[in-house]
PDB file of N, CA and C in Angstrom:
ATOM      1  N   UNK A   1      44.049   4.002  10.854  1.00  0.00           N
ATOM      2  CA  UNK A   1      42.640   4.224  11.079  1.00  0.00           C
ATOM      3  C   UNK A   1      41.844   3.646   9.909  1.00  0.00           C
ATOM      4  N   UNK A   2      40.772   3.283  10.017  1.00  0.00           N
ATOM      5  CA  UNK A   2      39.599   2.859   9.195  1.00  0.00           C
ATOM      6  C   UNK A   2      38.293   3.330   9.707  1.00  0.00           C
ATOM      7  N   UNK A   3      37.870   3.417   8.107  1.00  0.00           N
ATOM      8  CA  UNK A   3      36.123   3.830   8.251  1.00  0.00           C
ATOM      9  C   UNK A   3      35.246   2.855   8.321  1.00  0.00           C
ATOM     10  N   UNK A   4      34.606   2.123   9.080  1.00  0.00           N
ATOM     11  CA  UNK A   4      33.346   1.147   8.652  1.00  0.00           C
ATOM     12  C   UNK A   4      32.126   1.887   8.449  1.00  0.00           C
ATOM     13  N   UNK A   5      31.397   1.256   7.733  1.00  0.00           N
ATOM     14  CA  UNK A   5      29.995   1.483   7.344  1.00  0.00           C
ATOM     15  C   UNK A   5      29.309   0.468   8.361  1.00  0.00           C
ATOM     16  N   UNK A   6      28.133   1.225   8.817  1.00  0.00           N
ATOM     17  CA  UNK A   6      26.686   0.768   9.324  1.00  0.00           C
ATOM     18  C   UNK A   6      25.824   1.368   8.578  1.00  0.00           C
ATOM     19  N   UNK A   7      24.540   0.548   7.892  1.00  0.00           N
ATOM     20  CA  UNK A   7      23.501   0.776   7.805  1.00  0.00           C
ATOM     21  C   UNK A   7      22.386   0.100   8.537  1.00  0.00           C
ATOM     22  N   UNK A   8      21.494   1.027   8.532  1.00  0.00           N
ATOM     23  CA  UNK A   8      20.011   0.758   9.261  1.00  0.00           C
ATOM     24  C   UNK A   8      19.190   1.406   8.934  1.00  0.00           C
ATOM     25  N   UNK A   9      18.158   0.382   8.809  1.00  0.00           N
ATOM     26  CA  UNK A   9      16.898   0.802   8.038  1.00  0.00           C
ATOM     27  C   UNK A   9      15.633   0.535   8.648  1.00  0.00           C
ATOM     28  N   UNK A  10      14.887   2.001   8.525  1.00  0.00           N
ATOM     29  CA  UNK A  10      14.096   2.471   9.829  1.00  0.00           C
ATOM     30  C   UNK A  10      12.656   2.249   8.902  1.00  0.00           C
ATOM     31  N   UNK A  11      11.693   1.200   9.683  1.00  0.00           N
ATOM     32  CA  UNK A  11      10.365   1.010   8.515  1.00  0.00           C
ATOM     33  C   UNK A  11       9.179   1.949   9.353  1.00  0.00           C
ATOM     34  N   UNK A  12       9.200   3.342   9.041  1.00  0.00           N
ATOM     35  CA  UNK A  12       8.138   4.215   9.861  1.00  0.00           C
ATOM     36  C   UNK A  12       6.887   3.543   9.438  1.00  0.00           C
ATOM     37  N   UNK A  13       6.212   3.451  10.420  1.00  0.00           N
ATOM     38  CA  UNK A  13       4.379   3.145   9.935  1.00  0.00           C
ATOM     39  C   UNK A  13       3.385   4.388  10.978  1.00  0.00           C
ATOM     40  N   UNK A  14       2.223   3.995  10.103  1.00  0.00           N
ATOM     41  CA  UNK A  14       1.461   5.192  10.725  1.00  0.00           C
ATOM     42  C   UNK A  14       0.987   6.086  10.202  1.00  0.00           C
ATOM     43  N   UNK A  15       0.027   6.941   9.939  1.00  0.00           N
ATOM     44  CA  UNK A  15      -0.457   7.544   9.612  1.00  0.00           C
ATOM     45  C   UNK A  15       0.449   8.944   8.524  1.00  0.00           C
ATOM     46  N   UNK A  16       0.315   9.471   7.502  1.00  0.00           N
ATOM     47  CA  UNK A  16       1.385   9.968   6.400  1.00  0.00           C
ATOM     48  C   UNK A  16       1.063  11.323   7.892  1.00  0.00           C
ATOM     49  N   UNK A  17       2.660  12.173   8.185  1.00  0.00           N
ATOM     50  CA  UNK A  17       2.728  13.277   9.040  1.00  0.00           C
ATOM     51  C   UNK A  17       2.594  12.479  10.377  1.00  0.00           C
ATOM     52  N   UNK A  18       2.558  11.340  10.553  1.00  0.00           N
ATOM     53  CA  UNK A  18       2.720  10.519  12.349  1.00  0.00           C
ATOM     54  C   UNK A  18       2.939   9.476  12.298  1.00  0.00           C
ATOM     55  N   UNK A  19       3.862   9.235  11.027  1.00  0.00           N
ATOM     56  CA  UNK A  19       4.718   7.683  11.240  1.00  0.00           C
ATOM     57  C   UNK A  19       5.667   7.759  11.908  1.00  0.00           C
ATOM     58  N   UNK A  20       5.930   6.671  12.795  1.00  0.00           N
ATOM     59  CA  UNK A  20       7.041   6.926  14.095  1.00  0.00           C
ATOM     60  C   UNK A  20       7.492   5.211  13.438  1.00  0.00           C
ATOM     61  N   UNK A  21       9.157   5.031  13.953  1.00  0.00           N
ATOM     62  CA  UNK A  21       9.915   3.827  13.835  1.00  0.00           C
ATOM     63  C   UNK A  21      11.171   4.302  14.555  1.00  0.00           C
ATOM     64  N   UNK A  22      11.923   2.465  14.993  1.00  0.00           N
ATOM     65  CA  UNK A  22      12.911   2.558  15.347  1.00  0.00           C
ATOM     66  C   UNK A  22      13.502   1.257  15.047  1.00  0.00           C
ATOM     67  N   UNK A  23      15.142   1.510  14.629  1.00  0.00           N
ATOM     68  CA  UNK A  23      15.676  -0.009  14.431  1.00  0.00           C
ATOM     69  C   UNK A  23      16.892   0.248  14.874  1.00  0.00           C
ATOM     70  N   UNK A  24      17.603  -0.990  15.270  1.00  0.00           N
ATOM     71  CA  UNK A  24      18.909  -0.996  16.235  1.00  0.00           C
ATOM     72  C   UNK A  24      19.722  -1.287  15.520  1.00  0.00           C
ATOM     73  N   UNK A  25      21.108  -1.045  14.913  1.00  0.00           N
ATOM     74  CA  UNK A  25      21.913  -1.610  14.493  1.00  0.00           C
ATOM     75  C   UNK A  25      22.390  -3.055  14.702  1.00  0.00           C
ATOM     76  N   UNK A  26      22.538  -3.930  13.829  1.00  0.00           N
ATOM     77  CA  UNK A  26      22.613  -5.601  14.086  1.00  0.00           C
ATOM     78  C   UNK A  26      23.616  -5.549  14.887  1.00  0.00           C
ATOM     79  N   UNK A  27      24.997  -5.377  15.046  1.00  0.00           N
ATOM     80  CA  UNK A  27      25.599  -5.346  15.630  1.00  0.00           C
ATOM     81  C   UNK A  27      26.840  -4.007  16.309  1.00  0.00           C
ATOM     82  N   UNK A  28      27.484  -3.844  17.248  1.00  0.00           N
ATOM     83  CA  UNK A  28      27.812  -2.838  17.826  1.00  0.00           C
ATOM     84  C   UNK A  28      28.565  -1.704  17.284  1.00  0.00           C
ATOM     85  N   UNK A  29      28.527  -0.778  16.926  1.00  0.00           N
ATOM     86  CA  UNK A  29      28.800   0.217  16.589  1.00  0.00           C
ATOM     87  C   UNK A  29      29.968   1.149  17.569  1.00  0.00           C
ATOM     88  N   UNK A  30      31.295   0.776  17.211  1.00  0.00           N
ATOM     89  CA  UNK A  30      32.631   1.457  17.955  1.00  0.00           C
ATOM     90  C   UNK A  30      33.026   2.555  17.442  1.00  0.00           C
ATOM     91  N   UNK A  31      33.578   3.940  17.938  1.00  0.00           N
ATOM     92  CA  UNK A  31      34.337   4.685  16.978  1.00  0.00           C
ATOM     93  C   UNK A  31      33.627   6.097  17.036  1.00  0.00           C
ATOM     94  N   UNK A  32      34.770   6.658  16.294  1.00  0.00           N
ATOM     95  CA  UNK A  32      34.344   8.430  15.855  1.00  0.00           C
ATOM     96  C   UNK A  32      33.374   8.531  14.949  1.00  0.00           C
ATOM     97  N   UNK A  33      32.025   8.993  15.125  1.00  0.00           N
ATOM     98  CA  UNK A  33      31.197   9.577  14.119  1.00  0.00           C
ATOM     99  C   UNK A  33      31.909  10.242  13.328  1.00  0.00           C
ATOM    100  N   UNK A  34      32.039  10.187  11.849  1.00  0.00           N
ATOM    101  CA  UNK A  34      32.974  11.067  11.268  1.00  0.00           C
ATOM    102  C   UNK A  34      31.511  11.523   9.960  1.00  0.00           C
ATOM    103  N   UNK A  35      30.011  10.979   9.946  1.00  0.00           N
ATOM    104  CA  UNK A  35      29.359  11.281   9.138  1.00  0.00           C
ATOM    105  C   UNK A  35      27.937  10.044   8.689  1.00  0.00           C
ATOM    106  N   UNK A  36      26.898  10.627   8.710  1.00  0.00           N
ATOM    107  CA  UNK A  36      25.640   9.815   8.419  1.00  0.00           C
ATOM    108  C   UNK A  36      25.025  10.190   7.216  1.00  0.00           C
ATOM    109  N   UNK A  37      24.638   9.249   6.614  1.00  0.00           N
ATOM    110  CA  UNK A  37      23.863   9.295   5.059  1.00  0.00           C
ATOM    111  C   UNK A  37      22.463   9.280   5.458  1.00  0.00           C
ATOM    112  N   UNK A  38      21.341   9.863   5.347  1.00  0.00           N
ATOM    113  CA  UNK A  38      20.005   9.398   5.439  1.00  0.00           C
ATOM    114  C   UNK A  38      19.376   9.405   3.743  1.00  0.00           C
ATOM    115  N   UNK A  39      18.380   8.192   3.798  1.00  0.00           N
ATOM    116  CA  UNK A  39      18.221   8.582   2.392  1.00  0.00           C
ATOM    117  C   UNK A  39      16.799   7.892   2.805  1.00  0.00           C
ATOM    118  N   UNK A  40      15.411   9.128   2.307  1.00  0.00           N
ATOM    119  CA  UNK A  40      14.269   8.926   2.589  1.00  0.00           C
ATOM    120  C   UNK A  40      13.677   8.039   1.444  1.00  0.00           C
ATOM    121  N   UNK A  41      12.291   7.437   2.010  1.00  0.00           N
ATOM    122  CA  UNK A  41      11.701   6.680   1.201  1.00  0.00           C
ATOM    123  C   UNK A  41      10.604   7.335   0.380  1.00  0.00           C
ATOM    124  N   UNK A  42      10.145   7.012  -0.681  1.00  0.00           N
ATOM    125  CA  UNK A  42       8.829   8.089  -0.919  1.00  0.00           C
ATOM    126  C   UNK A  42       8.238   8.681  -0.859  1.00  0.00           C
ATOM    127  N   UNK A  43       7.852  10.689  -1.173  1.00  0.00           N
ATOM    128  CA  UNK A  43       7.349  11.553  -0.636  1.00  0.00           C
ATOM    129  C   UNK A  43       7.376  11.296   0.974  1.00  0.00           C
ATOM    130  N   UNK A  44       8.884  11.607   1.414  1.00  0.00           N
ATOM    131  CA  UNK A  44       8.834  11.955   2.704  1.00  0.00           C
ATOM    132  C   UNK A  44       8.112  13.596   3.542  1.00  0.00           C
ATOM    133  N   UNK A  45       8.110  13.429   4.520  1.00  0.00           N
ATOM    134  CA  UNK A  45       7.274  14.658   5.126  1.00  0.00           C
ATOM    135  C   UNK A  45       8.156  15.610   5.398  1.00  0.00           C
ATOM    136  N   UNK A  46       8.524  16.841   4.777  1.00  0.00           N
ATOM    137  CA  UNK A  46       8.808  17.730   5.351  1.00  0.00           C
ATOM    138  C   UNK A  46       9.482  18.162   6.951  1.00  0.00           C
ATOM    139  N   UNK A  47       8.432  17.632   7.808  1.00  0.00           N
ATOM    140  CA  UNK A  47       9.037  17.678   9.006  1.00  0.00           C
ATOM    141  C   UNK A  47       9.241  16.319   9.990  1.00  0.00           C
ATOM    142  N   UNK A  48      10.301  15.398   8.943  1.00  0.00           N
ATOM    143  CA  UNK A  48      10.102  14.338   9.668  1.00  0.00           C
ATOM    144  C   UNK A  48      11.369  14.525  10.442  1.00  0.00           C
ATOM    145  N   UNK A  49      11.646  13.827  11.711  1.00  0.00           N
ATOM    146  CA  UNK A  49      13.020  14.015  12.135  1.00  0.00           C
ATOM    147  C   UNK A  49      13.509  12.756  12.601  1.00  0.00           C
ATOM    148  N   UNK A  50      14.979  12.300  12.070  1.00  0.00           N
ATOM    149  CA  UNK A  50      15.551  11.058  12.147  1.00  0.00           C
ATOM    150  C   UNK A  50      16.764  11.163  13.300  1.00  0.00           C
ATOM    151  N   UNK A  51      16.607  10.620  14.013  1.00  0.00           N
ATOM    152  CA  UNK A  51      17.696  10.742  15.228  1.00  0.00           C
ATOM    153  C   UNK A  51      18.402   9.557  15.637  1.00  0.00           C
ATOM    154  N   UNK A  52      20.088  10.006  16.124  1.00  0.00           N
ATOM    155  CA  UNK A  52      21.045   8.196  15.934  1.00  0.00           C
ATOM    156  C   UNK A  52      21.180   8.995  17.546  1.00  0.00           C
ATOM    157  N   UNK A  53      20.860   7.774  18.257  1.00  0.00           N
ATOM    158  CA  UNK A  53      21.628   7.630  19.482  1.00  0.00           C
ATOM    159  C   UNK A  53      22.799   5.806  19.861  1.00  0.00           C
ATOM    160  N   UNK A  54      23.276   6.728  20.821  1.00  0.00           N
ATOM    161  CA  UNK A  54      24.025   5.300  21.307  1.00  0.00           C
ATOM    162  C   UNK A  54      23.105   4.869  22.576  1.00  0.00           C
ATOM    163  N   UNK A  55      22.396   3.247  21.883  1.00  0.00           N
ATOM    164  CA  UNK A  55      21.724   2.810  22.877  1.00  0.00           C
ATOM    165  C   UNK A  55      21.964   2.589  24.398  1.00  0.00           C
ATOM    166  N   UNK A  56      23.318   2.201  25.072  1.00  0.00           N
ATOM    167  CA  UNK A  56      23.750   2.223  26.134  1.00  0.00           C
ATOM    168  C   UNK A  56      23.942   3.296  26.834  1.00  0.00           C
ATOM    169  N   UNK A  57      24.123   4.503  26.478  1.00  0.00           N
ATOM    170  CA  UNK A  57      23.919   6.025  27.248  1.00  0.00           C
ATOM    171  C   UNK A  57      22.952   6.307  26.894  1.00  0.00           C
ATOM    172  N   UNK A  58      22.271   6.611  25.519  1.00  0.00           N
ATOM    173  CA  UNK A  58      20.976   7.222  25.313  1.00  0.00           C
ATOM    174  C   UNK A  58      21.340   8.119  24.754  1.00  0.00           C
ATOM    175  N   UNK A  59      22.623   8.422  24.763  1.00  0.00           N
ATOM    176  CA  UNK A  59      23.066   9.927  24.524  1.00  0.00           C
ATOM    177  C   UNK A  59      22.642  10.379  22.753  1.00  0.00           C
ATOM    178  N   UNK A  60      22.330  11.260  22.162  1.00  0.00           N
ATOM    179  CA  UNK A  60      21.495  11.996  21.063  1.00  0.00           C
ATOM    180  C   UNK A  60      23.166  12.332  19.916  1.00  0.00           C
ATOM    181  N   UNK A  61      23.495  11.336  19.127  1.00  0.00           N
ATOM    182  CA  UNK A  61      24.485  11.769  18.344  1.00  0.00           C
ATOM    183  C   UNK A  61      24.004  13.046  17.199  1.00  0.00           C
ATOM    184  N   UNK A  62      23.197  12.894  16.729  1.00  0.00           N
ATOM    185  CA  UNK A  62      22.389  13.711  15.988  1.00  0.00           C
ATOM    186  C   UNK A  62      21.112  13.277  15.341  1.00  0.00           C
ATOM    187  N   UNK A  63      20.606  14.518  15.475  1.00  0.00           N
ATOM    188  CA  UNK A  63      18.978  14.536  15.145  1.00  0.00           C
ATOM    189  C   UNK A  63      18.783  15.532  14.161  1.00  0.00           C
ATOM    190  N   UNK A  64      17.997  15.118  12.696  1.00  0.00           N
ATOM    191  CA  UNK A  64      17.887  15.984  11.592  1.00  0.00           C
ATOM    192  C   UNK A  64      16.326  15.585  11.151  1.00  0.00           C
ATOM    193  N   UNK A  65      16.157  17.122  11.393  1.00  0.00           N
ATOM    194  CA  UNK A  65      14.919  16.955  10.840  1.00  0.00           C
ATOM    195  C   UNK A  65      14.490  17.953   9.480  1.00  0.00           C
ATOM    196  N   UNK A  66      13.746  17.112   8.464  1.00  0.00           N
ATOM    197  CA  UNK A  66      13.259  17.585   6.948  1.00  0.00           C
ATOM    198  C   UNK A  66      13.146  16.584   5.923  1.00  0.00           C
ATOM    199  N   UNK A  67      13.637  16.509   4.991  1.00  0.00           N
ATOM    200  CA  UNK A  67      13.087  15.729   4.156  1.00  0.00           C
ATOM    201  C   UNK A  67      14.314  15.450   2.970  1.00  0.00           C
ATOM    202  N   UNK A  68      15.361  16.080   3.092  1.00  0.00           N
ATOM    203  CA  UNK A  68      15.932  16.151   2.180  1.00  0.00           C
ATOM    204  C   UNK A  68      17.779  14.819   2.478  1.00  0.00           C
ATOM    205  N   UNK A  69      17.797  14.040   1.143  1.00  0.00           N
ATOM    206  CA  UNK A  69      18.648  12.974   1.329  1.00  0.00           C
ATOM    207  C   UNK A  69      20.157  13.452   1.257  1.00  0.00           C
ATOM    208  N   UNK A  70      20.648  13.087   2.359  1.00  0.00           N
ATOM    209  CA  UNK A  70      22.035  13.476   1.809  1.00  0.00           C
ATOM    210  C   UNK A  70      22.892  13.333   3.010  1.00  0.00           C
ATOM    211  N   UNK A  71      24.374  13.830   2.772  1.00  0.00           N
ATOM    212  CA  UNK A  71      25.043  13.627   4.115  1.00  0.00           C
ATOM    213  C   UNK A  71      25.088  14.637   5.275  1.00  0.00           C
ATOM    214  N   UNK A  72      25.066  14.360   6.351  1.00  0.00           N
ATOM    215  CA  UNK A  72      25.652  15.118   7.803  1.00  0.00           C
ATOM    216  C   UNK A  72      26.444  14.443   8.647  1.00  0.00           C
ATOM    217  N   UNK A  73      27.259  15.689   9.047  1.00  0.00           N
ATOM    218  CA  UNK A  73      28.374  15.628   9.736  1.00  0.00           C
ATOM    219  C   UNK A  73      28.051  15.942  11.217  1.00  0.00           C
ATOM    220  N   UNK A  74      28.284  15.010  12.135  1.00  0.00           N
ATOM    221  CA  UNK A  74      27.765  15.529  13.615  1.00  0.00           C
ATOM    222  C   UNK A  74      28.913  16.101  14.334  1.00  0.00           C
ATOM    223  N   UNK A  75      28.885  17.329  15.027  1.00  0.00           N
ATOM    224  CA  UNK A  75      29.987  17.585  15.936  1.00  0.00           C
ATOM    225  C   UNK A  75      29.461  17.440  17.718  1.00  0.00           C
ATOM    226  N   UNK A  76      30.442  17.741  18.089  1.00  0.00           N
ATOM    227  CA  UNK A  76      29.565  17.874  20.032  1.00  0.00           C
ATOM    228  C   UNK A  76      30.456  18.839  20.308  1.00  0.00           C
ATOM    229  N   UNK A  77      29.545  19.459  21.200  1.00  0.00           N
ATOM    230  CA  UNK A  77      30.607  20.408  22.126  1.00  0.00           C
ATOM    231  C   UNK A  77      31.800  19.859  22.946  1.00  0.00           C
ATOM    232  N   UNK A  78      33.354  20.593  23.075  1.00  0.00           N
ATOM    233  CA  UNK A  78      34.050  19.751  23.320  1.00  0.00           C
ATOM    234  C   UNK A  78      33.821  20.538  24.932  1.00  0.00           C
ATOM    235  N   UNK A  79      35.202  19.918  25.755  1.00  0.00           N
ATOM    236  CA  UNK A  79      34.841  20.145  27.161  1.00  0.00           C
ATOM    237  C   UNK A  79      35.996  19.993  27.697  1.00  0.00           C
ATOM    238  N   UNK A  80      36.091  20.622  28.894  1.00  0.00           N
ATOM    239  CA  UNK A  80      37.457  20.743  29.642  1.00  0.00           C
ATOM    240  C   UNK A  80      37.443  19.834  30.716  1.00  0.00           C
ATOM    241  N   UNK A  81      38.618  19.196  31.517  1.00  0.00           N
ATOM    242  CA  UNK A  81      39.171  18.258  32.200  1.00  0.00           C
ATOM    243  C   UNK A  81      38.336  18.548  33.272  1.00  0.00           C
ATOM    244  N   UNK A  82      37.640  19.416  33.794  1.00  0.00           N
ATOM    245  CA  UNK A  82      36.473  19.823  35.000  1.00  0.00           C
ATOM    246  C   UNK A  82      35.183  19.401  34.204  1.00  0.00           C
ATOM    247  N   UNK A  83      35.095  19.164  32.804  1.00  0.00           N
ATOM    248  CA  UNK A  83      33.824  19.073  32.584  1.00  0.00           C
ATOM    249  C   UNK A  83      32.883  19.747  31.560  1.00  0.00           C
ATOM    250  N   UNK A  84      33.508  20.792  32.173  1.00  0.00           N
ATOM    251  CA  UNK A  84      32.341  22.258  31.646  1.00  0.00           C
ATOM    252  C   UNK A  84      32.628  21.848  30.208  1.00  0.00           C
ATOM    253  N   UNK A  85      31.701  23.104  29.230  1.00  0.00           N
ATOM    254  CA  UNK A  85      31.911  22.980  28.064  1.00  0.00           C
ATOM    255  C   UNK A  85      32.805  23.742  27.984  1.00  0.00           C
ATOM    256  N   UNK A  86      32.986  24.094  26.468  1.00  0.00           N
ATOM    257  CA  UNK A  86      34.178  25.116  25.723  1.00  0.00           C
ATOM    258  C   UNK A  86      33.701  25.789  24.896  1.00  0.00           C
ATOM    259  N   UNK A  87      33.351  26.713  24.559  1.00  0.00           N
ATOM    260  CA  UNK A  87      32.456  27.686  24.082  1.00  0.00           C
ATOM    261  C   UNK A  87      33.286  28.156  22.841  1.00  0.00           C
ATOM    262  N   UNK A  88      32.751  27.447  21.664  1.00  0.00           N
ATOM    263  CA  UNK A  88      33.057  27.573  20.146  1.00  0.00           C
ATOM    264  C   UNK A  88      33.867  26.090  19.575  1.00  0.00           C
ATOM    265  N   UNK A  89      34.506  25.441  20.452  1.00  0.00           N
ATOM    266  CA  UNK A  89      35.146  24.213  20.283  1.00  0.00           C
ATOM    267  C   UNK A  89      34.479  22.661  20.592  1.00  0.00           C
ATOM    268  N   UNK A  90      34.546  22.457  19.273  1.00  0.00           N
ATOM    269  CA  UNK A  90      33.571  20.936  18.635  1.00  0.00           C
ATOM    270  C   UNK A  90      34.509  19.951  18.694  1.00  0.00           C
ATOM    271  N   UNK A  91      33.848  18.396  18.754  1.00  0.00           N
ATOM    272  CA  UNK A  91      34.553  17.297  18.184  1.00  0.00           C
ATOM    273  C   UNK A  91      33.676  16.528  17.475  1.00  0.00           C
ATOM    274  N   UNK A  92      33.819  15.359  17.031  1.00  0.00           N
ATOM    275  CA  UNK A  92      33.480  14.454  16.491  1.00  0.00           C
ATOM    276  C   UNK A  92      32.826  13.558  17.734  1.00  0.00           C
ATOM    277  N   UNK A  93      31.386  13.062  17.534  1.00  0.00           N
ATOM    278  CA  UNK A  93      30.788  12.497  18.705  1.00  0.00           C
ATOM    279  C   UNK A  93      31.371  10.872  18.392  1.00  0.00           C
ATOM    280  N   UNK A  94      31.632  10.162  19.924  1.00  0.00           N
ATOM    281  CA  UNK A  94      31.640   8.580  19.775  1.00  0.00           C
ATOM    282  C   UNK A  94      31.188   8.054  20.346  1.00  0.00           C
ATOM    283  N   UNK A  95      30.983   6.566  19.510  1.00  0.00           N
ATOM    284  CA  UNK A  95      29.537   5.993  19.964  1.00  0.00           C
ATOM    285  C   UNK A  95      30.350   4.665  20.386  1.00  0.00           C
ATOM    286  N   UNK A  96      29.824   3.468  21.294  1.00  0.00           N
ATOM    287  CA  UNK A  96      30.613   2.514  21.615  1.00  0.00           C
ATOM    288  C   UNK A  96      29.296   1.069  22.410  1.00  0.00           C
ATOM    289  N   UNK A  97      28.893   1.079  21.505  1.00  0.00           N
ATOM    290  CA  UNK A  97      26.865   0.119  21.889  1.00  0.00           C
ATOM    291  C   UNK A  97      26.512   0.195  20.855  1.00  0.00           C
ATOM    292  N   UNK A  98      25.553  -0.653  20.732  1.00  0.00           N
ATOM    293  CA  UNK A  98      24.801  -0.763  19.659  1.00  0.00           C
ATOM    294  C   UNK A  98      24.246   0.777  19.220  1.00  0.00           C
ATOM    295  N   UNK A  99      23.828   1.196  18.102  1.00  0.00           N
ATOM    296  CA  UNK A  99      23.480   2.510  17.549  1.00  0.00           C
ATOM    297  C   UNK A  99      21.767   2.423  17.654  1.00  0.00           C
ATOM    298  N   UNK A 100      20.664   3.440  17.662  1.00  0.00           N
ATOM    299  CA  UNK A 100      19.766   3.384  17.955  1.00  0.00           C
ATOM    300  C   UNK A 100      19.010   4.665  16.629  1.00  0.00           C
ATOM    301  N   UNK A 101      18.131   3.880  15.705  1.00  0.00           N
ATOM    302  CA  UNK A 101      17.734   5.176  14.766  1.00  0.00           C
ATOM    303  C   UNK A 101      16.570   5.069  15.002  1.00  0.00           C
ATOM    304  N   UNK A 102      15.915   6.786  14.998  1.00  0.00           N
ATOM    305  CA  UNK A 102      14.427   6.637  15.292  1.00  0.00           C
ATOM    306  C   UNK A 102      14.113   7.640  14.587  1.00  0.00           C
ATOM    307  N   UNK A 103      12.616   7.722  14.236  1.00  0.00           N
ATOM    308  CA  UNK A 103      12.083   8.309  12.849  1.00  0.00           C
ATOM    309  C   UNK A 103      11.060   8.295  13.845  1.00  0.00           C
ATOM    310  N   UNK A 104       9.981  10.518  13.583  1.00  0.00           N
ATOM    311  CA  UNK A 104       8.984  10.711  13.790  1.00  0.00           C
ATOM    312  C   UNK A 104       8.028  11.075  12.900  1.00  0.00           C
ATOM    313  N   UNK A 105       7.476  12.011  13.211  1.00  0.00           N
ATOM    314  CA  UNK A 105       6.172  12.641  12.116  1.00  0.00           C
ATOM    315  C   UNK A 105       6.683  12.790  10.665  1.00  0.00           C
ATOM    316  N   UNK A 106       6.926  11.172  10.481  1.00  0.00           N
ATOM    317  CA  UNK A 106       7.138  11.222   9.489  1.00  0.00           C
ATOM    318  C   UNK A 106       5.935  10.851   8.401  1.00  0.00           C
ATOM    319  N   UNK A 107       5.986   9.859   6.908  1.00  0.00           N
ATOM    320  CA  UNK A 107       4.962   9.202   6.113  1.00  0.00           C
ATOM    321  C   UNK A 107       5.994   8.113   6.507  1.00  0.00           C
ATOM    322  N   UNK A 108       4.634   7.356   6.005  1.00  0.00           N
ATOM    323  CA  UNK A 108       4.653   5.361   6.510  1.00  0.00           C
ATOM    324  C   UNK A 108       5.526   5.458   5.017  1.00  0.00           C
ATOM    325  N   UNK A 109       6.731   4.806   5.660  1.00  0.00           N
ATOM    326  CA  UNK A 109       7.719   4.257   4.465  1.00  0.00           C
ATOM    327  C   UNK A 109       8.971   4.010   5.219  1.00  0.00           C
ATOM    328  N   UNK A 110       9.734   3.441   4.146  1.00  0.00           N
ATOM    329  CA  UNK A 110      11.605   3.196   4.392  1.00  0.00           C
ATOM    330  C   UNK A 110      12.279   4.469   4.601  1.00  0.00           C
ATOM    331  N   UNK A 111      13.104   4.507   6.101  1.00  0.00           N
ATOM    332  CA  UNK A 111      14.374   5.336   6.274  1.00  0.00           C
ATOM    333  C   UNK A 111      15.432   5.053   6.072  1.00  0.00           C
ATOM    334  N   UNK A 112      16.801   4.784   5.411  1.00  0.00           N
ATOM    335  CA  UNK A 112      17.815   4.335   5.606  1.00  0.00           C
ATOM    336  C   UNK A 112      18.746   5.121   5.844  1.00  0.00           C
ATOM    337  N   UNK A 113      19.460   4.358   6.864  1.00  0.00           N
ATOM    338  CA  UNK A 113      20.852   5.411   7.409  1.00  0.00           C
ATOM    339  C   UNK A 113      21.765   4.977   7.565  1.00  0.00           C
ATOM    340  N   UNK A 114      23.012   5.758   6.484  1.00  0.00           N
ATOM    341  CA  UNK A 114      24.181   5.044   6.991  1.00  0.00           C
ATOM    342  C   UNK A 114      25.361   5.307   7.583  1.00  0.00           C
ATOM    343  N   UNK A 115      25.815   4.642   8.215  1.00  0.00           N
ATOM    344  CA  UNK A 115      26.760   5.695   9.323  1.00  0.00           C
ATOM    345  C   UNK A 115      28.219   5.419   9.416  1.00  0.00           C
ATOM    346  N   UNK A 116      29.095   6.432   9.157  1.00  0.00           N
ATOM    347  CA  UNK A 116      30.852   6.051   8.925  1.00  0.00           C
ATOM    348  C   UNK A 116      30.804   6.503  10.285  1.00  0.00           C
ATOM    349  N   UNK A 117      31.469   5.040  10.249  1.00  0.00           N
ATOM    350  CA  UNK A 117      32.533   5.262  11.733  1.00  0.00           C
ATOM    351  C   UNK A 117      34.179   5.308  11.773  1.00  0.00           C
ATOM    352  N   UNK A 118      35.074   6.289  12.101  1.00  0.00           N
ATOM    353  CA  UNK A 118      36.587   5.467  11.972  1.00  0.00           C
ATOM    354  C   UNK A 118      36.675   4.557  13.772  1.00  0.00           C
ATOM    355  N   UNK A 119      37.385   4.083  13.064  1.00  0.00           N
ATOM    356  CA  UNK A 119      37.901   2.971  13.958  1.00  0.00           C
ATOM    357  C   UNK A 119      39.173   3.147  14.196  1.00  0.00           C
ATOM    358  N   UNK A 120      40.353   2.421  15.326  1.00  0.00           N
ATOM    359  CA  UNK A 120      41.418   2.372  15.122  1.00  0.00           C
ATOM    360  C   UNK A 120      42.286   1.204  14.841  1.00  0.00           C
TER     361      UNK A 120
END
């Protein structure tokens, strides 16, 4: 197994408390989320919230919202061979498309995010 790094860097504009942005990863993003770095740009807002989806489902890997730089770990609910969920049992979300980061009520500035993926 191996970890790659993606970064992407999200240029919010707009008003400081309603800067909105989004940037796509250059190229495709395979693999187990195993962890994302966000690291804000200058007096970020309190309630800004930065969210990674996988552009081809849409599906919401994780969404963090505040102000503070550092790492998170995303899990998903895991699920049984019918579907349903599993009630207390997580995995590691995977993404397999280009990655999708978007930044809201945030201040007009640089988001950067970086995202370990393992691979196999």
């Amino acid at each position: 197994m191996a970890i790659r790094t993606h970064t992407i860097t999200v240029d919010a504009t707009g008003a400081n408390g309603a800067a909105i942005g989004t940037s796509i990863s250059s190229q495709p993003v395979n693999g187990v989320v195993r962890g994302i770095h966000i690291t804000y740009g200058t007096s970020p807002n309190a309630n800004t919230v930065v969210t990674l989806r996988d552009r081809g489902t849409g599906s919401t890997i994780v969404a963090v919202t505040g102000n503070t730089a550092g790492w998170f770990y995303p899990l998903a609910e895991a699920h049984d061979n019918a579907g349903a969920g599993i009630t207390g049992e997580y995995v590691a979300p995977v993404i397999d498309d280009l990655a999708t980061v978007g930044v809201a009520t945030a201040n007009a500035g640089t988001i950067t995010v970086k995202l370990l993926v393992e691979t196999s």
